[in-house]
PDB file of N, CA and C in Angstrom:
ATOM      1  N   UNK A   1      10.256  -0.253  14.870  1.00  0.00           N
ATOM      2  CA  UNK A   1      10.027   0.063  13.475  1.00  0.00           C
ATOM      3  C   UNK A   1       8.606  -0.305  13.067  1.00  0.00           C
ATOM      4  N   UNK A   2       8.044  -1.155  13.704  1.00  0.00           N
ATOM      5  CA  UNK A   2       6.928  -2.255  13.379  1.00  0.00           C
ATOM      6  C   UNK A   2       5.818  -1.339  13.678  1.00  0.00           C
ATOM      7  N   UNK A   3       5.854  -0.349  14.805  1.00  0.00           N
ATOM      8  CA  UNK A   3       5.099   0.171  15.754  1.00  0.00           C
ATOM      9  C   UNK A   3       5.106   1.360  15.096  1.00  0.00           C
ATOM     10  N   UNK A   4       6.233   2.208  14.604  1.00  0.00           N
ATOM     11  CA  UNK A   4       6.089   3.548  13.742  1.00  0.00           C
ATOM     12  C   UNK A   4       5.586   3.036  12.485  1.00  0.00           C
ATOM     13  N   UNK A   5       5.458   2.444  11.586  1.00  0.00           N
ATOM     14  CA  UNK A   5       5.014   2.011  10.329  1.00  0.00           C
ATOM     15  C   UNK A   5       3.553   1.889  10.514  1.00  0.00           C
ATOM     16  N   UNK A   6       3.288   1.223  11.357  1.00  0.00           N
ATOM     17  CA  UNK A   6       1.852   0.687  11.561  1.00  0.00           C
ATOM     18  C   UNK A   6       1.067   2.126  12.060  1.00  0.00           C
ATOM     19  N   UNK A   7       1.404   2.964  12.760  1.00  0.00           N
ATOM     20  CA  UNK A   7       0.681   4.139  13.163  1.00  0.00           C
ATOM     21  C   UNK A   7       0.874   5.335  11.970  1.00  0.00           C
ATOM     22  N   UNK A   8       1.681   5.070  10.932  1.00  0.00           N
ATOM     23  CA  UNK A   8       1.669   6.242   9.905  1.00  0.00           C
ATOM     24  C   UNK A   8       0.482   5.323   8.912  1.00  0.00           C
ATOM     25  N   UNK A   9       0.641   4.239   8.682  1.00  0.00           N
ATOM     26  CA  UNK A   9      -0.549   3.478   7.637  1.00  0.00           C
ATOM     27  C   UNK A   9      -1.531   3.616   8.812  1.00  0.00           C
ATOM     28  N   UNK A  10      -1.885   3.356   9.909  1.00  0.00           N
ATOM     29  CA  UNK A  10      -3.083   3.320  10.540  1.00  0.00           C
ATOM     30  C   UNK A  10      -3.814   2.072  10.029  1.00  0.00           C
ATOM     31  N   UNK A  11      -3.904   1.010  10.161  1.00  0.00           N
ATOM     32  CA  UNK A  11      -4.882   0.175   9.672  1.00  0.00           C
ATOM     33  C   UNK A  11      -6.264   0.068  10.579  1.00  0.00           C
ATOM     34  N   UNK A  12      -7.436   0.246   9.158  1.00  0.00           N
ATOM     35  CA  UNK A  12      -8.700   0.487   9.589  1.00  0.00           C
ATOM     36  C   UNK A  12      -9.586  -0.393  10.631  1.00  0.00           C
ATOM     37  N   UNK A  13      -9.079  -1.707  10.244  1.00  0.00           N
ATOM     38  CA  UNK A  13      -9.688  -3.111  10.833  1.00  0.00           C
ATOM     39  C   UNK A  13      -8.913  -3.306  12.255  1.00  0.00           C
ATOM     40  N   UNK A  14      -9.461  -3.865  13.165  1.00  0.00           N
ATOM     41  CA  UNK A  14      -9.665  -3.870  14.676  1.00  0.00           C
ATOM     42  C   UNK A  14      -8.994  -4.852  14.783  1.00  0.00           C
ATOM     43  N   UNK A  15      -9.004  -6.006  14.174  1.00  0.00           N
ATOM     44  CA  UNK A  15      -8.406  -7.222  14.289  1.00  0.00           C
ATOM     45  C   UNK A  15      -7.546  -7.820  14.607  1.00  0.00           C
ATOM     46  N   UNK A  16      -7.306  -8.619  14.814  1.00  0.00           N
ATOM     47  CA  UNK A  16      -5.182  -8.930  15.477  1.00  0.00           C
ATOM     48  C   UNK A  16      -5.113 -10.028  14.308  1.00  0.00           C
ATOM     49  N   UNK A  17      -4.066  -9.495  13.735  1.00  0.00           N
ATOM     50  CA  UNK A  17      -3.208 -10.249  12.873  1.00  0.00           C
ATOM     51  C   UNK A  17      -2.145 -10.747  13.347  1.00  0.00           C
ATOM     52  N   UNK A  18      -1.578 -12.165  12.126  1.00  0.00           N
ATOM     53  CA  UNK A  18      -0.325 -12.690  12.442  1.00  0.00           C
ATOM     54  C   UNK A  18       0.494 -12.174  12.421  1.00  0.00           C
ATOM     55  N   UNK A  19       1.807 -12.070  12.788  1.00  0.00           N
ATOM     56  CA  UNK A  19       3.120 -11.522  12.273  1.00  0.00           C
ATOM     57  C   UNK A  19       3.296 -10.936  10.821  1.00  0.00           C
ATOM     58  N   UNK A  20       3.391 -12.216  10.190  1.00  0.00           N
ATOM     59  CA  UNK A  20       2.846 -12.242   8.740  1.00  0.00           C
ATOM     60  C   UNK A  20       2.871 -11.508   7.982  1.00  0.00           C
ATOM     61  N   UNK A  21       0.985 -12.028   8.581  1.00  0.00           N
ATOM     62  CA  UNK A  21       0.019 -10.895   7.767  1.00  0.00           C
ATOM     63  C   UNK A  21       0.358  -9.326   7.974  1.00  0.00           C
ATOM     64  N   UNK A  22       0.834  -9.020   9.104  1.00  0.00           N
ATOM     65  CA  UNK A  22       0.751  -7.351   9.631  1.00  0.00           C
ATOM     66  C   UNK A  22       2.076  -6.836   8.394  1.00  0.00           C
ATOM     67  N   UNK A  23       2.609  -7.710   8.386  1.00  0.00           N
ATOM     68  CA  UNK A  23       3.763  -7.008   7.391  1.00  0.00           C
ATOM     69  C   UNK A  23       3.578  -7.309   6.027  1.00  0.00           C
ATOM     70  N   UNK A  24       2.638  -7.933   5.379  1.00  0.00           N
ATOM     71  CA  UNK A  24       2.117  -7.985   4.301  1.00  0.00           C
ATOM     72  C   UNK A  24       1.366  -6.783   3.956  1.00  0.00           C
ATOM     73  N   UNK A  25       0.331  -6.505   5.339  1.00  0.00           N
ATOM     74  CA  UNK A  25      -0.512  -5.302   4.937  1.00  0.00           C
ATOM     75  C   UNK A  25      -0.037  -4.110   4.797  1.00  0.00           C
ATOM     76  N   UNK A  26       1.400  -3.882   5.718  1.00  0.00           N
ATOM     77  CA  UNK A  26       1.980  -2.801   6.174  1.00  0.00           C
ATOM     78  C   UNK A  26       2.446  -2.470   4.427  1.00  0.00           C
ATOM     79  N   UNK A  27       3.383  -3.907   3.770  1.00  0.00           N
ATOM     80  CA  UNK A  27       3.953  -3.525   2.474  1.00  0.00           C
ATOM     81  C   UNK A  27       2.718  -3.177   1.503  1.00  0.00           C
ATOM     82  N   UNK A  28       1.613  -3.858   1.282  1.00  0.00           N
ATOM     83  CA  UNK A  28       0.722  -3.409   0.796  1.00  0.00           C
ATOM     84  C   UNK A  28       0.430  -1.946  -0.062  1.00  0.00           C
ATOM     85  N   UNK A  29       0.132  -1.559   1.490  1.00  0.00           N
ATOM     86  CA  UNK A  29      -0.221  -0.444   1.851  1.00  0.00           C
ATOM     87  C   UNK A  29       0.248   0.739   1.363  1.00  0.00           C
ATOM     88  N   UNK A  30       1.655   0.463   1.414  1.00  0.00           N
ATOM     89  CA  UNK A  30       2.880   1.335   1.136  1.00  0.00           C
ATOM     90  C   UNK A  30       3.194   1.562  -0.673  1.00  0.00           C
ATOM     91  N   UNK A  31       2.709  -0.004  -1.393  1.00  0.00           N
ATOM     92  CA  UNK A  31       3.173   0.046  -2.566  1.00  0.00           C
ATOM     93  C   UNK A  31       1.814   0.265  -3.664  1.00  0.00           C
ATOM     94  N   UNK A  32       0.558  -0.084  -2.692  1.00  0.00           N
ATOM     95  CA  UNK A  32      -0.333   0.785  -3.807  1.00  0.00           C
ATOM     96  C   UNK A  32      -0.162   2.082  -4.293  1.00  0.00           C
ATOM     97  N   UNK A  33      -0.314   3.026  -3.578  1.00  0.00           N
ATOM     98  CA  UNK A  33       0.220   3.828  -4.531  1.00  0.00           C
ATOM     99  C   UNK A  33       1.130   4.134  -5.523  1.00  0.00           C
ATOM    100  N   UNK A  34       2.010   4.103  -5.068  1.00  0.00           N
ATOM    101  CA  UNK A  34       3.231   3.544  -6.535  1.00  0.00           C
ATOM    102  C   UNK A  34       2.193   2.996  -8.114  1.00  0.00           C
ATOM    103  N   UNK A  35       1.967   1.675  -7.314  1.00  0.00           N
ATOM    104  CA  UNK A  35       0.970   1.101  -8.707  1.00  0.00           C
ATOM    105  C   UNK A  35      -0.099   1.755  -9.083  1.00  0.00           C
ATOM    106  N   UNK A  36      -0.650   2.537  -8.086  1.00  0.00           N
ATOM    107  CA  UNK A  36      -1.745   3.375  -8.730  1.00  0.00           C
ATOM    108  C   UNK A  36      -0.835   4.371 -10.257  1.00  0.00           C
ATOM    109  N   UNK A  37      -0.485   4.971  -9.396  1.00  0.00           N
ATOM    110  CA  UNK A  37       0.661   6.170 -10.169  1.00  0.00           C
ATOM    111  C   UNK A  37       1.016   5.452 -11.497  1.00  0.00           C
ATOM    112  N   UNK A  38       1.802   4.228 -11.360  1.00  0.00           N
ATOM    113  CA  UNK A  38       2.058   3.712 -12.271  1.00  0.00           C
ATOM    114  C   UNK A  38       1.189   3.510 -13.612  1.00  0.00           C
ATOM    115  N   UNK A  39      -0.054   3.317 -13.557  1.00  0.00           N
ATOM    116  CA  UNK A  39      -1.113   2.830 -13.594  1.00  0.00           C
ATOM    117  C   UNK A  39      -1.684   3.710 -14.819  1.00  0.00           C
ATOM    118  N   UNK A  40      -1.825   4.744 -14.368  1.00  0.00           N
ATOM    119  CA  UNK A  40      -2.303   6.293 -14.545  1.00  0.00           C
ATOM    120  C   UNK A  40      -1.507   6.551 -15.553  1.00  0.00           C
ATOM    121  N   UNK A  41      -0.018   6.688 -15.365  1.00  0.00           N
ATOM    122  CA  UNK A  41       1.108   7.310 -16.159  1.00  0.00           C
ATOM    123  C   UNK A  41       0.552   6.671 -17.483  1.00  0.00           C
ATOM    124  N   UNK A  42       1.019   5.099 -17.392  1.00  0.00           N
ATOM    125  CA  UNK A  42       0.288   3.436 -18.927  1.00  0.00           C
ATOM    126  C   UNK A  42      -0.950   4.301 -19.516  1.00  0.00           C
ATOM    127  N   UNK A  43      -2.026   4.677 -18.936  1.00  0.00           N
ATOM    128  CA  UNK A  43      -2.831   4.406 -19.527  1.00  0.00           C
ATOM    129  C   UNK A  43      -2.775   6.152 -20.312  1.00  0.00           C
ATOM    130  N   UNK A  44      -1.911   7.034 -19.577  1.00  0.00           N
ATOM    131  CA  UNK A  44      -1.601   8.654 -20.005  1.00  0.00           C
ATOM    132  C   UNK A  44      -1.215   8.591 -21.027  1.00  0.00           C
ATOM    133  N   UNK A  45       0.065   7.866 -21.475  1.00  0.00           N
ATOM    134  CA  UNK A  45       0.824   7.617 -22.454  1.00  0.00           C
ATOM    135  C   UNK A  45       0.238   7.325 -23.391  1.00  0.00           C
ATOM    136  N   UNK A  46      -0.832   6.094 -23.245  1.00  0.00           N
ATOM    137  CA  UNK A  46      -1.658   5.165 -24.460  1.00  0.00           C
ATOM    138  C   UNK A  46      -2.659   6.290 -24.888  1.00  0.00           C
ATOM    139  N   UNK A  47      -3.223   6.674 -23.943  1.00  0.00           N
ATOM    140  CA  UNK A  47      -4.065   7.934 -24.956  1.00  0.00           C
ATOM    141  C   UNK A  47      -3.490   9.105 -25.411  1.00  0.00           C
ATOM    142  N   UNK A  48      -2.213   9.570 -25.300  1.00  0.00           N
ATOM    143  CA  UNK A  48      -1.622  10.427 -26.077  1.00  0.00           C
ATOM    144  C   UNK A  48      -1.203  10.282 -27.678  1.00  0.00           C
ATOM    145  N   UNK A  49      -1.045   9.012 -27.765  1.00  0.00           N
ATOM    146  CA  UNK A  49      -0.352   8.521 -28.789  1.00  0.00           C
ATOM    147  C   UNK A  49      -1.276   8.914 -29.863  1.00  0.00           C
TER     148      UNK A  49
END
C-alpha cells in the first residue's frame, strides 16, 4: 500500500525518510488539496455576499 501511494504522490526530494515522516508526507500531500478547495470555496462565499 505504502509503495502504491508513494509512486502516485511521487515525492520530489531524494531523501530517505523515517517511517513516520513518509506517512506524514504521504497524508499531507493527499489533504492539501481538499484545503486548498476549501479555501477558495470561504473566501467565494465572502465575496459574494
Amino acid at each position: 500500500m505504502r509503495a502504491v501511494v508513494n509512486s502516485v504522490i511521487s515525492r520530489a526530494s531524494g531523501q530517505d525518510l523515517t517511517t513516520t515522516r513518509t506517512y506524514v508526507e504521504m497524508t499531507a500531500r493527499l489533504v492539501e488539496p481538499a484545503l486548498l478547495g476549501l479555501a477558495v470555496l470561504a473566501v467565494r462565499s465572502r465575496v459574494k455576499r
